[in-house]
C-alpha atoms as a PDB file:
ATOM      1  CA  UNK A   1      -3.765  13.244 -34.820  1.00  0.00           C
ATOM      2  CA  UNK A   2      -5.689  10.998 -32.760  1.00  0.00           C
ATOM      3  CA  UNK A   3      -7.325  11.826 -30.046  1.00  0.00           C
ATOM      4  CA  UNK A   4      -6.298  11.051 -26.150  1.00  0.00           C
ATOM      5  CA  UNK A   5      -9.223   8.117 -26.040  1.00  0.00           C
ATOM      6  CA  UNK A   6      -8.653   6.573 -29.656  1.00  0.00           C
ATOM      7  CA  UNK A   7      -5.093   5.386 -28.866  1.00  0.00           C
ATOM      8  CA  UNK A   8      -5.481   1.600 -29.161  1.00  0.00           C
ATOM      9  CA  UNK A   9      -4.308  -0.426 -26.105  1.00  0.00           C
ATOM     10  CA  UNK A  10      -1.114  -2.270 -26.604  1.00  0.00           C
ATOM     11  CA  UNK A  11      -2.030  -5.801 -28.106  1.00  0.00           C
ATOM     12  CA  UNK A  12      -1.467  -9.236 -25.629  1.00  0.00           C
ATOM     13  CA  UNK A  13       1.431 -11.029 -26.727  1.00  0.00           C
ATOM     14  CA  UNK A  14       1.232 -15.087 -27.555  1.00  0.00           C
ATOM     15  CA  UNK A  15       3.682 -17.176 -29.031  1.00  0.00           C
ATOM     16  CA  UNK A  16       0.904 -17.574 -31.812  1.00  0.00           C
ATOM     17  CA  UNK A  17       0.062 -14.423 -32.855  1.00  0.00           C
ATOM     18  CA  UNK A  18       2.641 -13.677 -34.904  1.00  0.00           C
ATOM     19  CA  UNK A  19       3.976 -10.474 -32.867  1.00  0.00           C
ATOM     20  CA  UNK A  20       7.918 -10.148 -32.220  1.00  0.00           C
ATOM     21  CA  UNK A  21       8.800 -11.841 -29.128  1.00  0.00           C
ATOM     22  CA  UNK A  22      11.676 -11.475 -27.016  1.00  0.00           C
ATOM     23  CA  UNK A  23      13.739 -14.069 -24.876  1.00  0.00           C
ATOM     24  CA  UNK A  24      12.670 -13.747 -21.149  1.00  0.00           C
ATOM     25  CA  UNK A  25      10.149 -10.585 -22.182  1.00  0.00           C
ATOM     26  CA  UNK A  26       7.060 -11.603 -20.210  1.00  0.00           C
ATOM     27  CA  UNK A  27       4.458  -9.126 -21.453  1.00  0.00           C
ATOM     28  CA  UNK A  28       2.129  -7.733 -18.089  1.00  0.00           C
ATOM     29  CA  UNK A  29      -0.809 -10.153 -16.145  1.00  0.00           C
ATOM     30  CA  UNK A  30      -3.450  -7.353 -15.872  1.00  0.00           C
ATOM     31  CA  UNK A  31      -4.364  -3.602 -16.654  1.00  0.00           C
ATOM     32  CA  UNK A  32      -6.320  -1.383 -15.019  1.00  0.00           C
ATOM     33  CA  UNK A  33      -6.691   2.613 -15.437  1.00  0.00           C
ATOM     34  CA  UNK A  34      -6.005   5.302 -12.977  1.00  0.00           C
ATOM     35  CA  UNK A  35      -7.639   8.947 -13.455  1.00  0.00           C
ATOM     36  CA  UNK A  36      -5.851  12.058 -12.584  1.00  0.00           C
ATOM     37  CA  UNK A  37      -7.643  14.939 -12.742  1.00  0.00           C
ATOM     38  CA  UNK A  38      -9.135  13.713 -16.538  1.00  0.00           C
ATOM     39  CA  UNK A  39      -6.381  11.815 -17.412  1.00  0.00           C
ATOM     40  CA  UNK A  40      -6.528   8.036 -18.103  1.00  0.00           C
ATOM     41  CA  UNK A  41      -3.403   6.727 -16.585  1.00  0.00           C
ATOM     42  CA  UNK A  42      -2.848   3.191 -17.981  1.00  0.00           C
ATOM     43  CA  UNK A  43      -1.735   0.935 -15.198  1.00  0.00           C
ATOM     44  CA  UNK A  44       0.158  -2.686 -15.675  1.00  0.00           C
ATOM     45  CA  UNK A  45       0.470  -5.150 -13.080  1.00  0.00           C
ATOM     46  CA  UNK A  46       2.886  -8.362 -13.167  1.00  0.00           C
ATOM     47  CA  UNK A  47       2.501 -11.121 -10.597  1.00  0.00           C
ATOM     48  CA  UNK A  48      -0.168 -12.635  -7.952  1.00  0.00           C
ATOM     49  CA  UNK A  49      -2.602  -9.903  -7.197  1.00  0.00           C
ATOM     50  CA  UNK A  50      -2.204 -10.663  -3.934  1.00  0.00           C
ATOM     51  CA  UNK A  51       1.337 -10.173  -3.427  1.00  0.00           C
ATOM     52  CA  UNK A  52       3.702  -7.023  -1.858  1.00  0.00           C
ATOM     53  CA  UNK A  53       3.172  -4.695  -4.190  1.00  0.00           C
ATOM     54  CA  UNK A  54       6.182  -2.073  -5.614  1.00  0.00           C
ATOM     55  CA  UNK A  55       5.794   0.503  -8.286  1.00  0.00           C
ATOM     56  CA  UNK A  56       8.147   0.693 -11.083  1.00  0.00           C
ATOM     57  CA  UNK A  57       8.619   4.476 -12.659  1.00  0.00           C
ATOM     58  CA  UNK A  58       9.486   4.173 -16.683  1.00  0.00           C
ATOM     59  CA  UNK A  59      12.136   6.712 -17.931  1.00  0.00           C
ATOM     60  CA  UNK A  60      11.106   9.828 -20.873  1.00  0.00           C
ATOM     61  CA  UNK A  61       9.799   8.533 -24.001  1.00  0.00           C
ATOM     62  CA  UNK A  62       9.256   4.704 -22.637  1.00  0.00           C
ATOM     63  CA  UNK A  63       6.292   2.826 -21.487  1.00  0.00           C
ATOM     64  CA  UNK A  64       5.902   0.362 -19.103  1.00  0.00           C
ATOM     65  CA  UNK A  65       6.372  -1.890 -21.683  1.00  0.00           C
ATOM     66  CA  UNK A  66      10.101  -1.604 -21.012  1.00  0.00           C
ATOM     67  CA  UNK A  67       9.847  -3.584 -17.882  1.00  0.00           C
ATOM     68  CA  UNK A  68       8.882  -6.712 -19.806  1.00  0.00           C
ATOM     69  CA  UNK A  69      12.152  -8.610 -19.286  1.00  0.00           C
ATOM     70  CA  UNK A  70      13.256  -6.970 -15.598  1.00  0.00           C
ATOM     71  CA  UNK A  71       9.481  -7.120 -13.757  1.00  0.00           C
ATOM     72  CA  UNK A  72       9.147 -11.103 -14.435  1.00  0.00           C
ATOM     73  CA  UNK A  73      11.778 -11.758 -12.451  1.00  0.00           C
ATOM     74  CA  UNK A  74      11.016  -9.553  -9.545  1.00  0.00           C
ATOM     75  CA  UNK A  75       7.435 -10.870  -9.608  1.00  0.00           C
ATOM     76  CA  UNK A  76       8.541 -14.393 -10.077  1.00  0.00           C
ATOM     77  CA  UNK A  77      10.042 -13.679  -6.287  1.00  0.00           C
ATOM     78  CA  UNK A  78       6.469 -13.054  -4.749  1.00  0.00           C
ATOM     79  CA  UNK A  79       6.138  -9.773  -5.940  1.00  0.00           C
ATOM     80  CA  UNK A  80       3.279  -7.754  -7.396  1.00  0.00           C
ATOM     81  CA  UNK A  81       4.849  -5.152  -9.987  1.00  0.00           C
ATOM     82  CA  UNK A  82       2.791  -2.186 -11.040  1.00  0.00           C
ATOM     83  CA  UNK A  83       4.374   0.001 -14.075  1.00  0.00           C
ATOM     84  CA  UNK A  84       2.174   2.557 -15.368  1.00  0.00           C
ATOM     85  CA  UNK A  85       2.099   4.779 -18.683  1.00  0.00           C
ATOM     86  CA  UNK A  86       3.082   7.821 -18.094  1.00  0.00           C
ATOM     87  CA  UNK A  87       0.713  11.004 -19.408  1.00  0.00           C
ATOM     88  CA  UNK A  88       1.751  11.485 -23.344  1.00  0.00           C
ATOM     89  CA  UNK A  89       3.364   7.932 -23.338  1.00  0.00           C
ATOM     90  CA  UNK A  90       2.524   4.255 -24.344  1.00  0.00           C
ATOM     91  CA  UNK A  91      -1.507   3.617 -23.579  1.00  0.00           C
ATOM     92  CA  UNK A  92      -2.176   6.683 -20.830  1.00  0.00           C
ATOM     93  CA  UNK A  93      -4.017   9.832 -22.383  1.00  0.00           C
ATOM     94  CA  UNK A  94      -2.346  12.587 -23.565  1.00  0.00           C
ATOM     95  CA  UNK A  95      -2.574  16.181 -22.104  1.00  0.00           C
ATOM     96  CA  UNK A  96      -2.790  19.580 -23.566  1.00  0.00           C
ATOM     97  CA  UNK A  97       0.111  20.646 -21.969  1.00  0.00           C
ATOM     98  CA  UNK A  98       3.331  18.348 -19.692  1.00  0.00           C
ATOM     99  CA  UNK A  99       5.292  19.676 -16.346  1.00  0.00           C
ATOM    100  CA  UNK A 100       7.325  17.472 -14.091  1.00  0.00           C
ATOM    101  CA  UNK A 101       4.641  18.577 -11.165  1.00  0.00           C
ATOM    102  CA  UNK A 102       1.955  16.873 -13.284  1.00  0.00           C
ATOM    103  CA  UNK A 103       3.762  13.472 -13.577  1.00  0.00           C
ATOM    104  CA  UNK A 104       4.735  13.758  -9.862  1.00  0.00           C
ATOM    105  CA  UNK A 105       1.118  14.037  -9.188  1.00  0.00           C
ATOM    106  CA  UNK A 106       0.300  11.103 -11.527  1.00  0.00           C
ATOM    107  CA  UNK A 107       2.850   8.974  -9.950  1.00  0.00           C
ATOM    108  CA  UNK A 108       1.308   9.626  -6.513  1.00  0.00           C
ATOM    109  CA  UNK A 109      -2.472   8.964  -7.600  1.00  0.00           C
ATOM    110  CA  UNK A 110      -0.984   5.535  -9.090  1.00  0.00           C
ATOM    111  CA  UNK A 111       0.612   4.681  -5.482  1.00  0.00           C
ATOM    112  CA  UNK A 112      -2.475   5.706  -3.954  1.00  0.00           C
ATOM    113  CA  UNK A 113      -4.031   3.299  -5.979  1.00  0.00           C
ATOM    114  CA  UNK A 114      -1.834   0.380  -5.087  1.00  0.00           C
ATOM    115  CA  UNK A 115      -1.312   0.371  -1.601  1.00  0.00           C
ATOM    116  CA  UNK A 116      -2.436   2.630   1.439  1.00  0.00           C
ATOM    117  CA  UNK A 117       1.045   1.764   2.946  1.00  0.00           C
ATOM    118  CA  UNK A 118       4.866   2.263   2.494  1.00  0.00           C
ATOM    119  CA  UNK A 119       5.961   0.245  -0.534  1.00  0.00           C
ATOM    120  CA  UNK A 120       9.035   0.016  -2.665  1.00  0.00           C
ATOM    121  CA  UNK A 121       9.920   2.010  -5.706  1.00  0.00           C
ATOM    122  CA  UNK A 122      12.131   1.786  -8.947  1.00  0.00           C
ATOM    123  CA  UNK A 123      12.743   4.407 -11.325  1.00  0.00           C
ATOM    124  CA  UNK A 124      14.532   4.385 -14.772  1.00  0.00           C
ATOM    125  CA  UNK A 125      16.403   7.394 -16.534  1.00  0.00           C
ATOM    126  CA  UNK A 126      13.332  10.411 -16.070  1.00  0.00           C
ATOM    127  CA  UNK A 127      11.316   7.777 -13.575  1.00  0.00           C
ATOM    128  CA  UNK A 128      14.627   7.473 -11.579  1.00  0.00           C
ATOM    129  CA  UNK A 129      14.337  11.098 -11.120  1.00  0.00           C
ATOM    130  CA  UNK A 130      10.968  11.653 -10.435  1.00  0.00           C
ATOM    131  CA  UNK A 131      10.751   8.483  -7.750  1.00  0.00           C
ATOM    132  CA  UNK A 132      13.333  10.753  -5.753  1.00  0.00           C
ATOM    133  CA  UNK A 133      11.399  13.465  -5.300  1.00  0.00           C
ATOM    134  CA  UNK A 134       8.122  11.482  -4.794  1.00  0.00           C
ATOM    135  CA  UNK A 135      10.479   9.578  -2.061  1.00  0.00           C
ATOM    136  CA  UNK A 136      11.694  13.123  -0.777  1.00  0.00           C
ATOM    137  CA  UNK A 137       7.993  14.037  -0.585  1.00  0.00           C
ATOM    138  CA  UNK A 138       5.958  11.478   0.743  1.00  0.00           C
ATOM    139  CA  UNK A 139       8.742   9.479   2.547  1.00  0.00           C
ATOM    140  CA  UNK A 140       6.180   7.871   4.474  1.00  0.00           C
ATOM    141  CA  UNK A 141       4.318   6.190   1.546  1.00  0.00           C
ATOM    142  CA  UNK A 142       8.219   4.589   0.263  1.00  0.00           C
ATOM    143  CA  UNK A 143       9.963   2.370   2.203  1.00  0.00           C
ATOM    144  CA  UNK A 144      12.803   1.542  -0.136  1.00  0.00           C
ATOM    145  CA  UNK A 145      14.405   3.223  -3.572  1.00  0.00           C
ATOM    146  CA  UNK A 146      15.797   1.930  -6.454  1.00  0.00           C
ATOM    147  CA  UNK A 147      17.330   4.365  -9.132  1.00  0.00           C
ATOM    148  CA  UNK A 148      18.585   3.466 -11.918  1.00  0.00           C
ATOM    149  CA  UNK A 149      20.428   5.268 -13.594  1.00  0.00           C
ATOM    150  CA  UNK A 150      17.925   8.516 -13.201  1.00  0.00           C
ATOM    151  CA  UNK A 151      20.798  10.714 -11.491  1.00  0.00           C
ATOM    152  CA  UNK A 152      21.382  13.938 -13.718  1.00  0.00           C
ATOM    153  CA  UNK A 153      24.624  15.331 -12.446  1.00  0.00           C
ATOM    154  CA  UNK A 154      25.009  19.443 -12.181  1.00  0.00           C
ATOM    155  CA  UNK A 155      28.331  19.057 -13.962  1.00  0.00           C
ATOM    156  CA  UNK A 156      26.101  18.471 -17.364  1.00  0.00           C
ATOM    157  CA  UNK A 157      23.782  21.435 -16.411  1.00  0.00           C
ATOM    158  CA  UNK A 158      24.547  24.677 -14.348  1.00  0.00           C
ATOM    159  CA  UNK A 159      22.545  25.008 -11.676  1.00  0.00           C
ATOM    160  CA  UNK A 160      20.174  28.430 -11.283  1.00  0.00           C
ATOM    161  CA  UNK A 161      20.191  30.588  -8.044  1.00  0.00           C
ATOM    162  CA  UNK A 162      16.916  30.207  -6.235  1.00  0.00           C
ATOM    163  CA  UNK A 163      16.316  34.111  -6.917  1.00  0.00           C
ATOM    164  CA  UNK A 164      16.757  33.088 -10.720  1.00  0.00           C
ATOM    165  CA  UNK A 165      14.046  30.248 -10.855  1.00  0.00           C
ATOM    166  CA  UNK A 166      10.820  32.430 -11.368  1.00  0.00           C
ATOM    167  CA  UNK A 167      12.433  34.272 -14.163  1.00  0.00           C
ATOM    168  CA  UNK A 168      13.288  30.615 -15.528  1.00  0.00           C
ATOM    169  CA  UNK A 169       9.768  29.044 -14.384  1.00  0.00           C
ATOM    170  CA  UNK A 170       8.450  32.112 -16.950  1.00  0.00           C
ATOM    171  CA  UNK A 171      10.692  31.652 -19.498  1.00  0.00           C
ATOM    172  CA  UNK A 172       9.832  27.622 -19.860  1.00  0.00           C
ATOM    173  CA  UNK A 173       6.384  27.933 -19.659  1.00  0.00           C
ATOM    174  CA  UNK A 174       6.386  30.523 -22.165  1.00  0.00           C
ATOM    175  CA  UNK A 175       8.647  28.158 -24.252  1.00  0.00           C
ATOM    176  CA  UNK A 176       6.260  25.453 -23.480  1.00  0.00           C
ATOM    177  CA  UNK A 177       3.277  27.168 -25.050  1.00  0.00           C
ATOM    178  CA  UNK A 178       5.420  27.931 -28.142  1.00  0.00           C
ATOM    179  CA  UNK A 179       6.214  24.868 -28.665  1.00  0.00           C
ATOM    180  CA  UNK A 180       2.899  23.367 -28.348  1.00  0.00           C
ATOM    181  CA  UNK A 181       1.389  26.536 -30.948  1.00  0.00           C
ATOM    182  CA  UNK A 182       3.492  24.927 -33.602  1.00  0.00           C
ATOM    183  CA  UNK A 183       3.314  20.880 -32.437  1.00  0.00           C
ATOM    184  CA  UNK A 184      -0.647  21.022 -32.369  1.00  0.00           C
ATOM    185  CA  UNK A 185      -0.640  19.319 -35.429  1.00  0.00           C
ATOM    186  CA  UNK A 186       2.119  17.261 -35.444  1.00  0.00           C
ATOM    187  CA  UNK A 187       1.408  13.667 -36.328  1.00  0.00           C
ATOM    188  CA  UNK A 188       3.949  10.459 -35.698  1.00  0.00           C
ATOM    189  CA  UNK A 189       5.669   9.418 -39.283  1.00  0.00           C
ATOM    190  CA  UNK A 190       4.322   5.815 -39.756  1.00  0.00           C
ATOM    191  CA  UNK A 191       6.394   3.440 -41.288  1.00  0.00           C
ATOM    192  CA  UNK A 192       7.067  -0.542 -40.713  1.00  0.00           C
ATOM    193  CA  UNK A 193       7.761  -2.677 -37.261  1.00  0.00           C
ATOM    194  CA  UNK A 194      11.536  -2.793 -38.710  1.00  0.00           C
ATOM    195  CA  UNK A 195      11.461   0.990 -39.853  1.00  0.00           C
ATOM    196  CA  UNK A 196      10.024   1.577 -36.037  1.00  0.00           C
ATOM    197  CA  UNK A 197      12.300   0.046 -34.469  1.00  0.00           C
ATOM    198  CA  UNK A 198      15.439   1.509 -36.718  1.00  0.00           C
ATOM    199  CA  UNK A 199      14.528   4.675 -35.467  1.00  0.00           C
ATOM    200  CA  UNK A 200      14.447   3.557 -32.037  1.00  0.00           C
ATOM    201  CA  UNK A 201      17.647   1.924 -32.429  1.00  0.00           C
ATOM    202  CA  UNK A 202      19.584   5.376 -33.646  1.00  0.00           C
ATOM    203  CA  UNK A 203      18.725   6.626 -29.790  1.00  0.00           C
ATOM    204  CA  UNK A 204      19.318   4.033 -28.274  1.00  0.00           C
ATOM    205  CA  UNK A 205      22.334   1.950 -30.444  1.00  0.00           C
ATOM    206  CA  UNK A 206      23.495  -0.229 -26.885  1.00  0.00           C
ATOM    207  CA  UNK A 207      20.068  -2.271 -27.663  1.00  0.00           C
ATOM    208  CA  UNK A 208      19.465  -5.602 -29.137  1.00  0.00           C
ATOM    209  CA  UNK A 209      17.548  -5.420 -32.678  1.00  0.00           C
ATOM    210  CA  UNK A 210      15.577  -8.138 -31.488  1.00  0.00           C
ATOM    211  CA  UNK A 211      14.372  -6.396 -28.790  1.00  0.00           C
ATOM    212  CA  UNK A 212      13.877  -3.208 -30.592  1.00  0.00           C
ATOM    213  CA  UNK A 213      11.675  -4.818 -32.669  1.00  0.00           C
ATOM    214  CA  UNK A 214       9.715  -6.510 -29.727  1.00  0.00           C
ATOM    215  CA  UNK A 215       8.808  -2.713 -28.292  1.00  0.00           C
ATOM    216  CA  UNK A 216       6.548  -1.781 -31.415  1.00  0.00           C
ATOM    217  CA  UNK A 217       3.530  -3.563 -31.100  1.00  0.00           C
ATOM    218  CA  UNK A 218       3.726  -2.442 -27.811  1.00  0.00           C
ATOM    219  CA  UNK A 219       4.479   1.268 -27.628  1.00  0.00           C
ATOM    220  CA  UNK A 220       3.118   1.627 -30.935  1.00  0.00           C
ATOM    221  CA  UNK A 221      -0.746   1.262 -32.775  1.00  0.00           C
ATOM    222  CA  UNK A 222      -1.051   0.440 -36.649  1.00  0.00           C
ATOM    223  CA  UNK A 223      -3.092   2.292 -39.039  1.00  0.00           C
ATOM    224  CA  UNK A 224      -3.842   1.581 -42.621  1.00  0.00           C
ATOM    225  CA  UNK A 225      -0.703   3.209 -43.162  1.00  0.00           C
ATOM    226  CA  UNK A 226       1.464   1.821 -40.903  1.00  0.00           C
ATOM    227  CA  UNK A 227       2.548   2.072 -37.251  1.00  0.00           C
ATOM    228  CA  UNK A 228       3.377   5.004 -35.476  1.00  0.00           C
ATOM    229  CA  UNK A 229       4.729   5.302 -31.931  1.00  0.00           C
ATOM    230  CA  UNK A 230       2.226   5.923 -29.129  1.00  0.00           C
ATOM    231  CA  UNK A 231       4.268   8.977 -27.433  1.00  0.00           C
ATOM    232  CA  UNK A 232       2.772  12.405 -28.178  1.00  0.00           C
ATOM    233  CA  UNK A 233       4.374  14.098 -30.577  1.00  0.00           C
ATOM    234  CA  UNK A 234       3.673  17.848 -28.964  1.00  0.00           C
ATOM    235  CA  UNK A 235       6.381  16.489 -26.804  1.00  0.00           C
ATOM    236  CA  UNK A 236       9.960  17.577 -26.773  1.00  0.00           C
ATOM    237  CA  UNK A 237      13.388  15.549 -26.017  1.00  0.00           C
ATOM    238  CA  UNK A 238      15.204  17.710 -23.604  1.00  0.00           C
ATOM    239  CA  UNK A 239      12.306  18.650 -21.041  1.00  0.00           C
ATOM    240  CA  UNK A 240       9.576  17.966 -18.915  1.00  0.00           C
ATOM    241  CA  UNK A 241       7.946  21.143 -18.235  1.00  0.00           C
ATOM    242  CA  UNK A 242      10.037  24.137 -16.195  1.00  0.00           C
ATOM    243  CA  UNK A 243      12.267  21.963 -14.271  1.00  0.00           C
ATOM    244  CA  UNK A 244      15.908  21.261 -14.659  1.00  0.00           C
ATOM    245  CA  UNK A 245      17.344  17.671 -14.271  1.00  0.00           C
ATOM    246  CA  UNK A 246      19.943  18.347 -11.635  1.00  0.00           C
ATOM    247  CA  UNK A 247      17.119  19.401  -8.818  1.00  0.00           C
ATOM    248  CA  UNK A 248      16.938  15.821  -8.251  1.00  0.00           C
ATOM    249  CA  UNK A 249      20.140  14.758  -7.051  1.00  0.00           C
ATOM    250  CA  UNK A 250      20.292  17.569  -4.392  1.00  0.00           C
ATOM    251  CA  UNK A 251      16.442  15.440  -3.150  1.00  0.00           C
ATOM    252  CA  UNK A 252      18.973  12.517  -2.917  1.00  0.00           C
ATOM    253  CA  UNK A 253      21.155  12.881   0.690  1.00  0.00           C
ATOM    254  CA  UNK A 254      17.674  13.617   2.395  1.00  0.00           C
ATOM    255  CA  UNK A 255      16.243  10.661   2.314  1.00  0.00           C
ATOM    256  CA  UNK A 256      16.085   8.196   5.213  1.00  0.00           C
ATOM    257  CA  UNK A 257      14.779   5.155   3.532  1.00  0.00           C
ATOM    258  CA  UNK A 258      17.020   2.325   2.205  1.00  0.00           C
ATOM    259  CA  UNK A 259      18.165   3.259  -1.277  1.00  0.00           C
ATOM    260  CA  UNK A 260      20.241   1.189  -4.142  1.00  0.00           C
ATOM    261  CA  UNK A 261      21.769   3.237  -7.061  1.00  0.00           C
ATOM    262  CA  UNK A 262      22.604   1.761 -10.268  1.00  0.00           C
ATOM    263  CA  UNK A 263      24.704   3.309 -12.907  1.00  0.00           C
ATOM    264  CA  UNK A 264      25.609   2.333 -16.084  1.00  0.00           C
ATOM    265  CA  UNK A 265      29.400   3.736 -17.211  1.00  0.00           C
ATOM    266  CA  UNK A 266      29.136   3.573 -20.770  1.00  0.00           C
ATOM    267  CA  UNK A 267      28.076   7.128 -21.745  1.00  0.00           C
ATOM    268  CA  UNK A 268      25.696   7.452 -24.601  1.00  0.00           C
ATOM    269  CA  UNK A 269      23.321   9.784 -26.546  1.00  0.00           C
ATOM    270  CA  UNK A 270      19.835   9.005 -23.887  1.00  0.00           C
ATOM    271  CA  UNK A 271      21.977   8.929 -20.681  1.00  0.00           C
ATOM    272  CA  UNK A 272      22.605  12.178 -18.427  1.00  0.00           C
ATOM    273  CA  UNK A 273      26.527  12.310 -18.839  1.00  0.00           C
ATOM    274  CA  UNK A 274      26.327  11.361 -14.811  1.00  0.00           C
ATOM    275  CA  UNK A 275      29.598   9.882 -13.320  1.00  0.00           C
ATOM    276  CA  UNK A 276      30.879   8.406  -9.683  1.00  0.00           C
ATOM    277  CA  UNK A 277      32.339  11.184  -8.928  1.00  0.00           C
ATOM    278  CA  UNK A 278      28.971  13.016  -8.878  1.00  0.00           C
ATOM    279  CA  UNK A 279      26.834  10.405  -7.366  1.00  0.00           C
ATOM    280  CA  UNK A 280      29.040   9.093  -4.369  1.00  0.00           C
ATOM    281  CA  UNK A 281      29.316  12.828  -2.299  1.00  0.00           C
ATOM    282  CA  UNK A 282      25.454  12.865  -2.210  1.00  0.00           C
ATOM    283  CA  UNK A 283      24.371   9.348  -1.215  1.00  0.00           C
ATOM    284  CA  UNK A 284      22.537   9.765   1.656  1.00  0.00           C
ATOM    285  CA  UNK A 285      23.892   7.276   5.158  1.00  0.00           C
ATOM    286  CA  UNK A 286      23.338   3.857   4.154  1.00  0.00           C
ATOM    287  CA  UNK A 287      22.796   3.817   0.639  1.00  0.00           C
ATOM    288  CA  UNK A 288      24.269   1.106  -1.505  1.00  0.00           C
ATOM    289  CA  UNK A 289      25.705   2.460  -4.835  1.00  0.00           C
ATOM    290  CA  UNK A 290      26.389   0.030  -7.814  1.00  0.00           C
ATOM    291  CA  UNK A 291      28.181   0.927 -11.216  1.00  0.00           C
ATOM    292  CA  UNK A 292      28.144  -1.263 -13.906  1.00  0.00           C
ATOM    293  CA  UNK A 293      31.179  -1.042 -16.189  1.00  0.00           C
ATOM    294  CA  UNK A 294      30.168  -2.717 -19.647  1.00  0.00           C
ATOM    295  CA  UNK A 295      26.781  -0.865 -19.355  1.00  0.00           C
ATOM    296  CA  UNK A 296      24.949   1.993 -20.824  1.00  0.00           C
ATOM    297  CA  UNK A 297      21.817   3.931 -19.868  1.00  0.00           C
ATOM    298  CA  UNK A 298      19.280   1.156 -20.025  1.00  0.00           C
ATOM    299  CA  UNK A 299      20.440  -1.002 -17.188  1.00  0.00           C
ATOM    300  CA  UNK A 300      17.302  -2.614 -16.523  1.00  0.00           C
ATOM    301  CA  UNK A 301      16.953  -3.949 -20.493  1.00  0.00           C
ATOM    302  CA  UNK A 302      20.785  -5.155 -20.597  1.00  0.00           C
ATOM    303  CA  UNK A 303      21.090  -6.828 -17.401  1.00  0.00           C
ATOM    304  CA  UNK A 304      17.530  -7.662 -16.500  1.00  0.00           C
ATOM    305  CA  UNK A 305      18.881 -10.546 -14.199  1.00  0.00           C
ATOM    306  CA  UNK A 306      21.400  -8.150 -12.462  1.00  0.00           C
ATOM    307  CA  UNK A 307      18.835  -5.890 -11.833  1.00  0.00           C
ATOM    308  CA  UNK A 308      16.328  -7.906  -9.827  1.00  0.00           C
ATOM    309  CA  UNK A 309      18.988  -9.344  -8.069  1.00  0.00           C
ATOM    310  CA  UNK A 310      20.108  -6.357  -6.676  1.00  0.00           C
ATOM    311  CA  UNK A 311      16.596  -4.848  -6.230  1.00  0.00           C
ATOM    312  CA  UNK A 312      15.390  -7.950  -4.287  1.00  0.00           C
ATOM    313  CA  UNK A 313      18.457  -8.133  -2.487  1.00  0.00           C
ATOM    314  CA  UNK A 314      17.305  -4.497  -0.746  1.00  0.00           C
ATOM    315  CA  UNK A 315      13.848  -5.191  -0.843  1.00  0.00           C
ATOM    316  CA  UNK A 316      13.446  -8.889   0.356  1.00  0.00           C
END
């Protein structure tokens, strides 16, 4: 397996290089790295460097790759749009062990790193999720919230008395460690930027080919063999460390900054199951909520142009 510092970064895509290219996917103006606590963090910017700045939160198993149609537009407005990798994913570092506290941690250092002030934030799917709770914690660093679609209902999973979550904070970790005992020397199965992006398609069957095929050189790195997908493969669908996924909508009616909600209706294999009927009673005063009928999980990659309009709409 490679190493944390041998993953190649993502190559730049031109219209002559002979990568996949996607119509309206604007790959990002600039990179930089953030470290937390010995992880590289890789960081992607879109837009003037100069302009408002507002940090977009990719969901489980993405990159901020994924943004490449949706952040053009938003930075083709006058804004500055910062994505980052998160640990295990696309060109950041992988760890020796994941948690939902550790990418809440990462996801500060990056904000730290992009503005000392309040700025806006989007989230995706897992990123949806965790931009609540770094909005619920640091509500003076976030002026405004977009989630989409990153709203796990407790209808899909029971929620745990609070006298019950050290027994379950023991039982994940020890399921963590497991895991990880038997995934230490996992490697990716390489295979072809169509045979990649098959794969990728059987998650996620709402997407276009086209773009499917666009996403490999991009979360991906060829070897002599083939390319294999940049996420760590110690990792596990189905959990981020000892957390469950409906803690974050109860973070939801607390906060006191403006907040859009986006939610696609079509229910498929990657979304959270989430309906209306569990988003609506906990939108906190103010908040706009917008469901898309027509649309699955990825909002942002089906209607890119929907997406920034409604984002810049609350932002501008």
């Amino acid at each position: 397996m490679l190493a944390a510092t041998e993953i190649p970064p993502a190559p730049t895509r031109t219209e002559a290089d002979g990568l996949p290219t996607y119509p309206g996917a604007r790959r990002p103006d600039r990179r930089r790295t953030v470290d937390r606590g010995g992880i590289a963090l890789s960081v992607w910017e879109w837009g003037d460097e100069d302009a408002p700045p507002i940090l977009f939160a990719h969901g489980g198993f993405d990159f901020a790759g994924t943004y490449d149609t949706l952040a053009p537009l938003v930075a083709d407005q006058g804004w500055r749009v910062v994505s980052f990798d998160q640990r295990g994913h696309g060109d950041s570092q992988h760890a020796h062990l994941y948690s939902w506290d550790a990418d809440l941690r990462d996801a500060a250092a990056v904000l730290d790193s992009t503005s000392p002030g309040a700025i806006p934030i989007l989230g995706h799917s897992k990123g949806g999720a965790l931009m609540l709770q770094l909005a619920d914690a640091l509500p003076h660093r976030v002026s405004h919230v977009i989630n989409l679609d990153g709203l796990p209902s407790a209808r899909s999973w029971p929620d745990v008395p609070d006298h019950h979550r050290t027994r379950l904070l023991n039982g994940e970790l020890a399921g963590w460690l497991d895991h990880r005992r038997v995934a230490a020397g996992k490697i990716r199965r390489p295979g072809t930027v169509e045979e990649l992006a098959e794969r990728r398609g059987r998650m996620n069957p709402r997407m276009d080919p086209d773009w499917l095929r666009y996403l490999v050189p991009i979360g991906a790195h060829q070897e002599a063999d083939g390319w294999r997908w940049k996420i760590d493969p110690s990792m596990r669908m189905g959990g981020f460390g000892p957390w469950r996924p409906e803690w974050s909508m109860s973070r939801l009616p607390s906060l006191g900054m403006p907040v859009l909600c986006v939610l696609g209706l079509d229910i498929e294999v990657m979304g959270w199951g989430t309906l209306p009927e569990d988003v609506i009673p906990n939108l906190p005063a103010g908040a706009r909520f917008v469901p898309l009928d027509g649309v699955g999980h990825f909002v942002h990659i089906e209607k890119p142009a929907v997406i920034a309009d409604l984002t810049l709409e609350l932002i501008s």
